[in-house]
Protein backbone atom coordinates (compact mmCIF):
# COMPACT_ATOMS: atom_id res chain seq x y z
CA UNK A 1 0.00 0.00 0.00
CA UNK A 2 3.10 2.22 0.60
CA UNK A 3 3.96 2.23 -3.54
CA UNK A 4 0.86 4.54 -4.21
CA UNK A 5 2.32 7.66 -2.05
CA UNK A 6 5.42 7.21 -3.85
CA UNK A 7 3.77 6.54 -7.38
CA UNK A 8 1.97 9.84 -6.76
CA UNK A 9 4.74 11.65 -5.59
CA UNK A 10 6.98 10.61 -8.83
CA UNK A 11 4.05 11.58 -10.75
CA UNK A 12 3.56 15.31 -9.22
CA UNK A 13 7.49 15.65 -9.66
CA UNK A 14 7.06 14.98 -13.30
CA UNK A 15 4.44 16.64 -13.81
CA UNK A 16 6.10 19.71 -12.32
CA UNK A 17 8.71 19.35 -14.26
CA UNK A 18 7.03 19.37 -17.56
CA UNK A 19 5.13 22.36 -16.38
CA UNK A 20 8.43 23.90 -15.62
CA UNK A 21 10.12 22.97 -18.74
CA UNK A 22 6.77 24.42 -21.37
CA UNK A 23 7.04 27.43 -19.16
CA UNK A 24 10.83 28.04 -19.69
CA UNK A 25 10.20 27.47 -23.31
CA UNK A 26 7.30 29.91 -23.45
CA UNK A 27 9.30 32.21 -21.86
CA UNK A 28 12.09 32.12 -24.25
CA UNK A 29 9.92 31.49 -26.81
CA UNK A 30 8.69 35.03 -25.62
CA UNK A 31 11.84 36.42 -25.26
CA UNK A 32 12.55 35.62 -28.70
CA UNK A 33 9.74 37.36 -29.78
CA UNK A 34 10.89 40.58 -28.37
CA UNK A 35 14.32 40.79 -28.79
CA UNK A 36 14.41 39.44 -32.64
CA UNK A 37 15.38 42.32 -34.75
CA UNK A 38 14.55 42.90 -38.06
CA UNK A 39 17.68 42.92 -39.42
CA UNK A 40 18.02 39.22 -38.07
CA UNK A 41 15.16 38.16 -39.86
CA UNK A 42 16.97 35.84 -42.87
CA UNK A 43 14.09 33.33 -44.05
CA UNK A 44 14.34 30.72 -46.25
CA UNK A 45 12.06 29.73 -48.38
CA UNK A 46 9.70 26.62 -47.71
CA UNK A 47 8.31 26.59 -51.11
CA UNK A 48 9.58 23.21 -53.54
CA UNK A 49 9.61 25.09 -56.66
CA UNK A 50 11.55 25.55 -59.92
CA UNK A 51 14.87 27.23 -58.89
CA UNK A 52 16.37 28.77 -62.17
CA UNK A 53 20.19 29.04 -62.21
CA UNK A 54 20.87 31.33 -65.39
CA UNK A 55 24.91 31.29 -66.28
CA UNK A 56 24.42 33.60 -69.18
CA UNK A 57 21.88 36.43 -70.29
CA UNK A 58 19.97 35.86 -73.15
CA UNK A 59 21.18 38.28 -75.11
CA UNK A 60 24.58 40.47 -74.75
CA UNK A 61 24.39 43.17 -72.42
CA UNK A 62 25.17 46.85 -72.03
CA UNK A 63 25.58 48.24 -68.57
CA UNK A 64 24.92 51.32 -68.86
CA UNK A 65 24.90 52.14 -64.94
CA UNK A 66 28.23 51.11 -62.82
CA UNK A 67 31.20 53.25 -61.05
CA UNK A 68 34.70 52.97 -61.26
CA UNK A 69 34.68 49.73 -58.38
CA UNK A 70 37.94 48.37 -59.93
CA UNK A 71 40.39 50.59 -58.45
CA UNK A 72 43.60 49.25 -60.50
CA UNK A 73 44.63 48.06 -63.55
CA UNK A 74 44.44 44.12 -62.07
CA UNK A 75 40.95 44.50 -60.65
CA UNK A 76 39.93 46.24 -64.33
CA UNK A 77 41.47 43.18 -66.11
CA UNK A 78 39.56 40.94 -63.47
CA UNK A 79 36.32 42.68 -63.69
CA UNK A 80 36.61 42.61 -68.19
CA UNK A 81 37.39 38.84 -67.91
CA UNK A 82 34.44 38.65 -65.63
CA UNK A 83 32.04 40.88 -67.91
CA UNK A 84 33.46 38.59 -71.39
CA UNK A 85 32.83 35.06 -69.43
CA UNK A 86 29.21 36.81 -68.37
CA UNK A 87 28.26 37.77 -71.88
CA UNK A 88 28.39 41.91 -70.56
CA UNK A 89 29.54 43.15 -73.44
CA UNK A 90 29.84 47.03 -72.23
CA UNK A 91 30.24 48.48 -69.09
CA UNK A 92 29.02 52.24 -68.55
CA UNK A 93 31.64 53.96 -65.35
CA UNK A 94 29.89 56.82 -64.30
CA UNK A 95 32.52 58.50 -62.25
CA UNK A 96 30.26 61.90 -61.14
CA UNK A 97 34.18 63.19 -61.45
CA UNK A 98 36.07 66.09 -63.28
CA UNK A 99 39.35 67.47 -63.25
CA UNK A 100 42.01 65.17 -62.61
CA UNK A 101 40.12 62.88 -60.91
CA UNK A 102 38.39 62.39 -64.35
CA UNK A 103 41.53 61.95 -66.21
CA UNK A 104 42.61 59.04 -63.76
CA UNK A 105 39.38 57.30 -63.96
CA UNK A 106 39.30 57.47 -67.65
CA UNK A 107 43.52 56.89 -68.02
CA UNK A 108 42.80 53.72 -66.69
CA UNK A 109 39.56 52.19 -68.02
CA UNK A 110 40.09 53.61 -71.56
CA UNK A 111 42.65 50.89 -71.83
CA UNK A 112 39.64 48.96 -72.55
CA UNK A 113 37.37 50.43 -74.86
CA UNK A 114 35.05 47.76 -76.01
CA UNK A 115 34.49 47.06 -72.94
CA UNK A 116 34.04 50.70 -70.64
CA UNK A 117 32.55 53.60 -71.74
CA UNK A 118 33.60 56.72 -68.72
CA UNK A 119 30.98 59.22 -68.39
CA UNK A 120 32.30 62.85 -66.09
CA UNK A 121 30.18 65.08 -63.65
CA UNK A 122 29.75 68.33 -63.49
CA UNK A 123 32.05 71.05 -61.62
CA UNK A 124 29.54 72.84 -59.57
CA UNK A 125 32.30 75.38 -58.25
CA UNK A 126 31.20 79.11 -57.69
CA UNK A 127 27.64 77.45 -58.19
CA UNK A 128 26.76 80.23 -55.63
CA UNK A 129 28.57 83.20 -57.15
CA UNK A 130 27.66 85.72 -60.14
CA UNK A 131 28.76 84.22 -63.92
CA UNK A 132 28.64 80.58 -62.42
CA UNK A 133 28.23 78.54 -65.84
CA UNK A 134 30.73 79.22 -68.18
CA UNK A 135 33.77 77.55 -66.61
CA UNK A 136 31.57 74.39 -65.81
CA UNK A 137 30.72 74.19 -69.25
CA UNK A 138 34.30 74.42 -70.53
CA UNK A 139 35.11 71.66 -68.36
CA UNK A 140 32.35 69.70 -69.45
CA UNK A 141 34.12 70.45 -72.83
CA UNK A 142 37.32 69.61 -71.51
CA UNK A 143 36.14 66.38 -70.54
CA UNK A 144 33.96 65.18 -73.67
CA UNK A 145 37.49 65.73 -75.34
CA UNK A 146 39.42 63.50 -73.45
CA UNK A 147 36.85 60.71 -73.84
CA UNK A 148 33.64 60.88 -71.63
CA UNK A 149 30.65 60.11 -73.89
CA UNK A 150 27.88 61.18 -71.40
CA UNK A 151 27.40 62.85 -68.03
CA UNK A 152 26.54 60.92 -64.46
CA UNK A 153 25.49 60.06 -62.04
CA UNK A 154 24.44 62.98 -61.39
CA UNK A 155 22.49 63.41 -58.32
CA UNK A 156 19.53 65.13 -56.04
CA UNK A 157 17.71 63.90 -53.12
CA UNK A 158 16.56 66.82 -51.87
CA UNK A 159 18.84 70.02 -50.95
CA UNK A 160 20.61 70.15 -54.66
CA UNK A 161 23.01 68.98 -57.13
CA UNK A 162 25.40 66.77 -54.85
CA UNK A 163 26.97 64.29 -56.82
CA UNK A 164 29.96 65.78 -58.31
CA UNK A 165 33.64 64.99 -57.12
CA UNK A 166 35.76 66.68 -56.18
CA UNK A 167 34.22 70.11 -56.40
CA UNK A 168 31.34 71.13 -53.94
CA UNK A 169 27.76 70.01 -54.00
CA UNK A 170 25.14 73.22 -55.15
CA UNK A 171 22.98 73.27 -52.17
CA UNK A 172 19.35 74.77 -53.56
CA UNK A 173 20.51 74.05 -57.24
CA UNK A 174 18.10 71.55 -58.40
CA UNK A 175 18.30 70.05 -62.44
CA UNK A 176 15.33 72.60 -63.58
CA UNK A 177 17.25 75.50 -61.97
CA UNK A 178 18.25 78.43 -64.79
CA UNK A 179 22.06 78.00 -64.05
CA UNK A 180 21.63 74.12 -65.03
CA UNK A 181 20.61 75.64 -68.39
CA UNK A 182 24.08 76.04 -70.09
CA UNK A 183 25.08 72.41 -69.15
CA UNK A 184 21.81 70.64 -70.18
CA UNK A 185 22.69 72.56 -73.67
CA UNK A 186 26.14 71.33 -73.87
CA UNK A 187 25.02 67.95 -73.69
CA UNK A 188 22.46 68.44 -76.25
CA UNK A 189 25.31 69.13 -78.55
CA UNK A 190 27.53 67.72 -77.69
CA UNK A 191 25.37 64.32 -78.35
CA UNK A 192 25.96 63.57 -74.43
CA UNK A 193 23.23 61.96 -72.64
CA UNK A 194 22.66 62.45 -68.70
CA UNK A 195 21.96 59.52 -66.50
CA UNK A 196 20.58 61.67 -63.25
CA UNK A 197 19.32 60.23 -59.63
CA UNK A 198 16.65 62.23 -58.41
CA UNK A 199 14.63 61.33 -54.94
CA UNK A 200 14.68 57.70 -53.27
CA UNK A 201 12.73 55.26 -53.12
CA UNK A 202 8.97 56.15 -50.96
CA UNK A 203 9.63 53.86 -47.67
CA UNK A 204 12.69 56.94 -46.90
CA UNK A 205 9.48 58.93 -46.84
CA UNK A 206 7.47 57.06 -44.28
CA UNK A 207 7.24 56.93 -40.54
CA UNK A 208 10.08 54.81 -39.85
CA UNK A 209 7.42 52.58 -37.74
CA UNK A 210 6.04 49.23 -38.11
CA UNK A 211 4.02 50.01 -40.82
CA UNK A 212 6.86 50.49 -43.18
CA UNK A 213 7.36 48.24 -45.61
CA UNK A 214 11.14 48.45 -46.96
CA UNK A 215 11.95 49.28 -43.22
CA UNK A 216 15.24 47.64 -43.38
CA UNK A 217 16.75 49.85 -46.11
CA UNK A 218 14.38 52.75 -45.05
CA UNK A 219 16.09 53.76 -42.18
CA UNK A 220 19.14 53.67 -43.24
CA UNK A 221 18.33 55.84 -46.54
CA UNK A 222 15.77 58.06 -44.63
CA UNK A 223 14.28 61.45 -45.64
CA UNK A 224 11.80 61.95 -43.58
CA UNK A 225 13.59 63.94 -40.76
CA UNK A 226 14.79 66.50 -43.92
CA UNK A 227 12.47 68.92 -43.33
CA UNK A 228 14.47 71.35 -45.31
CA UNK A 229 14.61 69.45 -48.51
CA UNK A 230 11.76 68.85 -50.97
CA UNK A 231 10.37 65.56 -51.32
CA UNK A 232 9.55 62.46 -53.63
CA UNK A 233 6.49 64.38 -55.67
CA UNK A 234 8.89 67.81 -55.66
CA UNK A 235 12.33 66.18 -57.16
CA UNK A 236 9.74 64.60 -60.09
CA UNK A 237 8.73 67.87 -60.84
CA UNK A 238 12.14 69.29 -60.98
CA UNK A 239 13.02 66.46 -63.42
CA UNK A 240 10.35 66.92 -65.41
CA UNK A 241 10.69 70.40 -65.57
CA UNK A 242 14.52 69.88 -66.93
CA UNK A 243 13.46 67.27 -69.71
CA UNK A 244 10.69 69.54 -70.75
CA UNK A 245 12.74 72.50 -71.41
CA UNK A 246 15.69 70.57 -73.04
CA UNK A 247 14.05 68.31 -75.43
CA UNK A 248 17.58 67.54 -77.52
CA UNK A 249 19.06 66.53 -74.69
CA UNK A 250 18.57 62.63 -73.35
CA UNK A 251 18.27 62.40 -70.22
CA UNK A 252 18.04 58.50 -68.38
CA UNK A 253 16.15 58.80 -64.86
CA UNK A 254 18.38 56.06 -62.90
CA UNK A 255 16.34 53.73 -60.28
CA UNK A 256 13.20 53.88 -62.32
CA UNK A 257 13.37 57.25 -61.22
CA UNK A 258 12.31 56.10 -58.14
CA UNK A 259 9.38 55.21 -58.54
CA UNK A 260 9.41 51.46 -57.87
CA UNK A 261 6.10 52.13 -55.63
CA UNK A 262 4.35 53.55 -58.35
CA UNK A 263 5.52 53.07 -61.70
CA UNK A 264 2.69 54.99 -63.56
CA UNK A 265 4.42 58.13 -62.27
CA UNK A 266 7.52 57.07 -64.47
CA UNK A 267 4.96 55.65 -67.36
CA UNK A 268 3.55 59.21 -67.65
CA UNK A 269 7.05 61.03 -67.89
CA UNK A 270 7.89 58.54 -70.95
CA UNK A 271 4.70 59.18 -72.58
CA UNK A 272 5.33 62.57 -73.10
CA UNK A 273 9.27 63.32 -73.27
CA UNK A 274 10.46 61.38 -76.29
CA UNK A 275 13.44 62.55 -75.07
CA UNK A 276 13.59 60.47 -71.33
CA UNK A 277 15.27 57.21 -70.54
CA UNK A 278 14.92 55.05 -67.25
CA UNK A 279 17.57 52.48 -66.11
CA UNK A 280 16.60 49.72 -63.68
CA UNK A 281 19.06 49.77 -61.74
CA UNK A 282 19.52 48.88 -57.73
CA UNK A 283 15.31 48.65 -58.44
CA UNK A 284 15.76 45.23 -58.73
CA UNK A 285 14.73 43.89 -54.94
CA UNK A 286 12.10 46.80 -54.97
CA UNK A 287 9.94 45.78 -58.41
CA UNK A 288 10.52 41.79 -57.68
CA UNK A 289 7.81 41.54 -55.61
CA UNK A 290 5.11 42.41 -57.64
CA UNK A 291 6.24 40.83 -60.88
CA UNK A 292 2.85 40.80 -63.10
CA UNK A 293 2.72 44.55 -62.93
CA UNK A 294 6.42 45.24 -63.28
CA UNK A 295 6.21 42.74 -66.19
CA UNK A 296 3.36 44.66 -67.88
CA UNK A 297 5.32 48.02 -67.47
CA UNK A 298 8.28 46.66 -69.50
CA UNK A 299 6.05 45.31 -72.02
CA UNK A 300 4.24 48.85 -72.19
CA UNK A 301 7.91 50.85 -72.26
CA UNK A 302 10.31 47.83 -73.93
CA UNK A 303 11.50 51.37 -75.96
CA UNK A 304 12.85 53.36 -73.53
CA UNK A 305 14.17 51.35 -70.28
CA UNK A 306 17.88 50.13 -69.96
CA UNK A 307 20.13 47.46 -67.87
CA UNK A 308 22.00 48.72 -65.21
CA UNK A 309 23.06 47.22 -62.13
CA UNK A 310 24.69 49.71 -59.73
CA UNK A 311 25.62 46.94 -56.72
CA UNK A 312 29.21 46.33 -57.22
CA UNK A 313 30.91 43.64 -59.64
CA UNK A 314 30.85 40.40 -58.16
CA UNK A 315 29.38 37.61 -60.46
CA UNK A 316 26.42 36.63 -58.05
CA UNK A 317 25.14 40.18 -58.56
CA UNK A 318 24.92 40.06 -62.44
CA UNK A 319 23.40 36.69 -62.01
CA UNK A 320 20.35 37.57 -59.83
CA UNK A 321 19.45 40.33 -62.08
CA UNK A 322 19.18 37.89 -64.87
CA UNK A 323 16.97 35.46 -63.15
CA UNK A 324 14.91 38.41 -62.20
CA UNK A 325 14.54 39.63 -65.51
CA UNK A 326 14.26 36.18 -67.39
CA UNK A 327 12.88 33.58 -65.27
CA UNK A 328 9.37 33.06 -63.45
CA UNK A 329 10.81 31.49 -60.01
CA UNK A 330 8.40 32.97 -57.40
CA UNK A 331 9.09 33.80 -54.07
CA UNK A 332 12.79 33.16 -52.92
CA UNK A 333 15.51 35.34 -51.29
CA UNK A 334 18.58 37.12 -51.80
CA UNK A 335 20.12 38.61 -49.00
CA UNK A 336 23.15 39.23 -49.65
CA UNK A 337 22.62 41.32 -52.35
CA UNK A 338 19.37 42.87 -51.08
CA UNK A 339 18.67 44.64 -47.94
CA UNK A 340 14.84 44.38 -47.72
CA UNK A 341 12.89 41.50 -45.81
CA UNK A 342 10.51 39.93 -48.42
CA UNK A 343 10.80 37.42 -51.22
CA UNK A 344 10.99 38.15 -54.97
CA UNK A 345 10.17 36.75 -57.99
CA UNK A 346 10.86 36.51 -61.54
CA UNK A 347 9.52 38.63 -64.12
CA UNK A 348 9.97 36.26 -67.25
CA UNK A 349 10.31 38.58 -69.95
CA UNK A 350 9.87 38.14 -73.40
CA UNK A 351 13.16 37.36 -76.19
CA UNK A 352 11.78 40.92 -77.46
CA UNK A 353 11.85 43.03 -74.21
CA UNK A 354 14.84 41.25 -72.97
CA UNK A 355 16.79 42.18 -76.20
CA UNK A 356 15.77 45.60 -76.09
CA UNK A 357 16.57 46.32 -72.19
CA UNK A 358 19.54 44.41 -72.29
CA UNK A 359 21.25 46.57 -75.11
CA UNK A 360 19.27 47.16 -77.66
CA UNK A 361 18.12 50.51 -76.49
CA UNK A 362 21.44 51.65 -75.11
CA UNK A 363 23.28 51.01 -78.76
CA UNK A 364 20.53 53.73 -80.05
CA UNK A 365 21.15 56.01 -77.22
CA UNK A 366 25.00 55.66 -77.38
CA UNK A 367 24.85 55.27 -81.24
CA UNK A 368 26.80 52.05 -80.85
C-alpha cells in the first residue's frame, strides 16, 4: 500500500517538471519574440519550386549604370574577364568626377574600350557666385574631349546637385534650376546623354514605424527627418521640368526614377518626353515583388528602359538580375545582395523586351 504515495509523488514531480520545462520554453519562446530584430530576420524559403540558375543572359548586355569599383589596372582586367565570361559586353563607369580625378578614372579604363565607356560630372564650383556657368561648361568640354561620352550620375535627393567629385555640391541648385541651363545645352550638342538620380525610393518617406514596408533599407536611406529638402512628388517635378525644357538633350532617370512604388508616375514622364530614358538599376529587390505589374510596365515601355546594375561587380550580382529579368521562379531570397525582408520573384520577360533592355536601347542612345 506504501507504492501509491510514492507513485503519486513521482508523478507530481514529473508533472512539475514538464510544467516547468513548457514554461521556460514559453518564456524564451517570448523572449525571442521581443528581442528578434529585423535585421536578423533571414528566411528561407519553404516553397519546392523551380529554382532557375541562369549562367548567361539571353542576349549580350550593355551596362549602362556602374562606377569605377575596380580601383587598379588588375581589378579592371579581373572585372573585363568577368564581364566577357558573363556575356556583358559594355560596361558604362559613371565616375560623377572632373578634373584630374576624371583623367585618372578614364587613363585607366580607356585601356579597354570595347568594354568601358567613362561618363564625367559636373564642376559645380562658384555654383553660388555671379557668372557661375561658363567655366563648368568648358570643363564639361574639356572632358567630352578626353573621352567621356555622357554625363553621371548625377544626383539630387533633396537640398541640390550633390553628386559631383571633387568640387562642392550646389545646395538649392536643383536640375530645372536656370544656371543648369548652359550644361543641359552642352550635352544636347555635344550628343551627351545624362543619367541623373533624383529622390529615393517612398519607404525613406514614411514613418520609420512598423508600418513600413522596406523598413530595413528605409532607415538607413531616410528622408523623412529632412524637413528642409523637398520631397519624392517635388524632385519629379524638378526632373520633369529639366526634360521639358531641353528636349535635344537625353536624359536616363536612374532607379526607375524612383518610382518602384508607383511606376505609372515614371509611365507618364515617358509618354510625353520622347526625349527620357529610365535604367533599372539597384530597383531590382524593390519591383521583384510584384512581378505581373512590373512585367506589364516593360512590355508597355520595352522602348525606352535600360540594364543597369549599380551593386558592385561580383558575379552573383549580375546573375540575380538575370533570373529576375528572365525567369518566373516565385518567391525566394537574396540577402546578400538585397537589404529588404521579403521574397521576390521573376519577371519572365519576353526574347523581345529582354533584347531591347539588355542593349538594344542603349546602342541607339549611345549610337553604338
Amino acid at each position: 500500500m506504501r507504492i501509491l504515495p510514492v507513485i503519486f509523488i513521482v508523478a507530481v514531480f514529473i508533472i512539475s517538471s514538464c510544467i516547468k520545462e513548457n514554461t521556460t520554453l514559453n518564456q524564451k519562446e517570448q523572449d525571442l519574440s521581443e528581442t528578434l530584430l529585423l535585421s536578423h530576420y533571414k528566411p528561407n524559403s519553404i516553397y519546392q519550386i523551380p529554382k532557375t540558375q541562369i549562367e548567361k543572359p539571353k542576349f549580350p548586355v550593355i551596362d549602362v549604370h556602374s562606377h569605377a569599383y575596380a580601383r587598379n589596372e588588375e581589378q579592371i582586367a579581373q572585372w573585363v574577364r568577368r564581364m566577357d565570361s558573363l556575356g556583358i559586353r559594355k560596361t558604362i563607369v559613371l565616375s560623377k568626377s572632373t578634373g584630374a580625378q576624371f583623367d585618372s578614372i578614364y587613363a585607366v579604363y580607356s585601356k579597354y574600350p570595347d568594354h568601358f565607356d567613362v561618363w564625367c560630372g559636373f564642376d559645380y564650383t562658384g555654383y553660388d557666385q555671379p557668372g557661375y556657368g561658363p567655366a563648368a561648361v568648358a570643363e564639361l568640354e574639356r572632358c567630352f574631349k578626353v573621352g567621356a561620352k555622357g554625363v553621371g550620375e548625377l544626383g539630387d535627393k533633396g537640398n541640390g546637385m550633390a553628386y559631383s567629385t571633387p568640387g562642392p555640391k550646389a545646395v538649392g541648385m536643383h536640375i530645372d534650376d536656370p544656371r543648369m541651363d548652359p550644361l543641359l545645352e552642352k550635352c544636347a550638342e555635344l550628343g551627351m546623354p545624362i543619367n541623373i538620380h533624383v529622390a529615393e525610393p517612398i519607404w525613406m518617406y514614411e514613418p520609420m514605424d512598423s508600418t513600413n514596408d522596406g523598413l530595413m533599407n528605409a532607415y538607413e536611406w531616410r528622408r523623412d527627418n529632412k524637413d528642409d529638402e523637398l520631397k519624392h512628388s517635388g524632385l519629379i517635378n524638378t526632373l520633369e521640368n529639366a526634360v521639358k525644357k531641353h528636349p535635344e538633350t537625353v536624359f536616363i532617370a536612374c532607379h526607375f526614377a524612383n518610382c518602384s512604388h508607383d511606376l505609372n508616375i515614371l509611365g507618364k514622364l515617358l509618354d510625353k518626353y520622347p526625349n527620357l530614358y529610365a535604367d533599372n538599376a539597384a530597383r531590382y529587390a524593390e519591383t521583384a515583388p510584384i512581378p505581373r505589374f512590373v512585367k506589364t510596365f516593360y512590355e508597355k515601355y520595352q522602348d525606352r528602359l535600360l540594364y543597369g546594375t549599380d551593386m558592385g561587380l561580383s558575379r552573383s550580382m549580375y546573375k540575380v538580375t538575370f533570373r529576375i529579368l528572365e525567369s518566373q521562379d516565385e518567391h525566394f531570397y537574396e540577402q546578400d545582395q538585397f537589404g529588404y525582408h521579403w521574397a521576390l520573384n521573376g519577371f519572365g520577360l519576353s526574347d523581345d523586351v529582354l533584347a531591347k533592355v539588355y542593349s538594344k536601347n542603349a546602342k541607339q542612345i549611345l549610337g553604338l
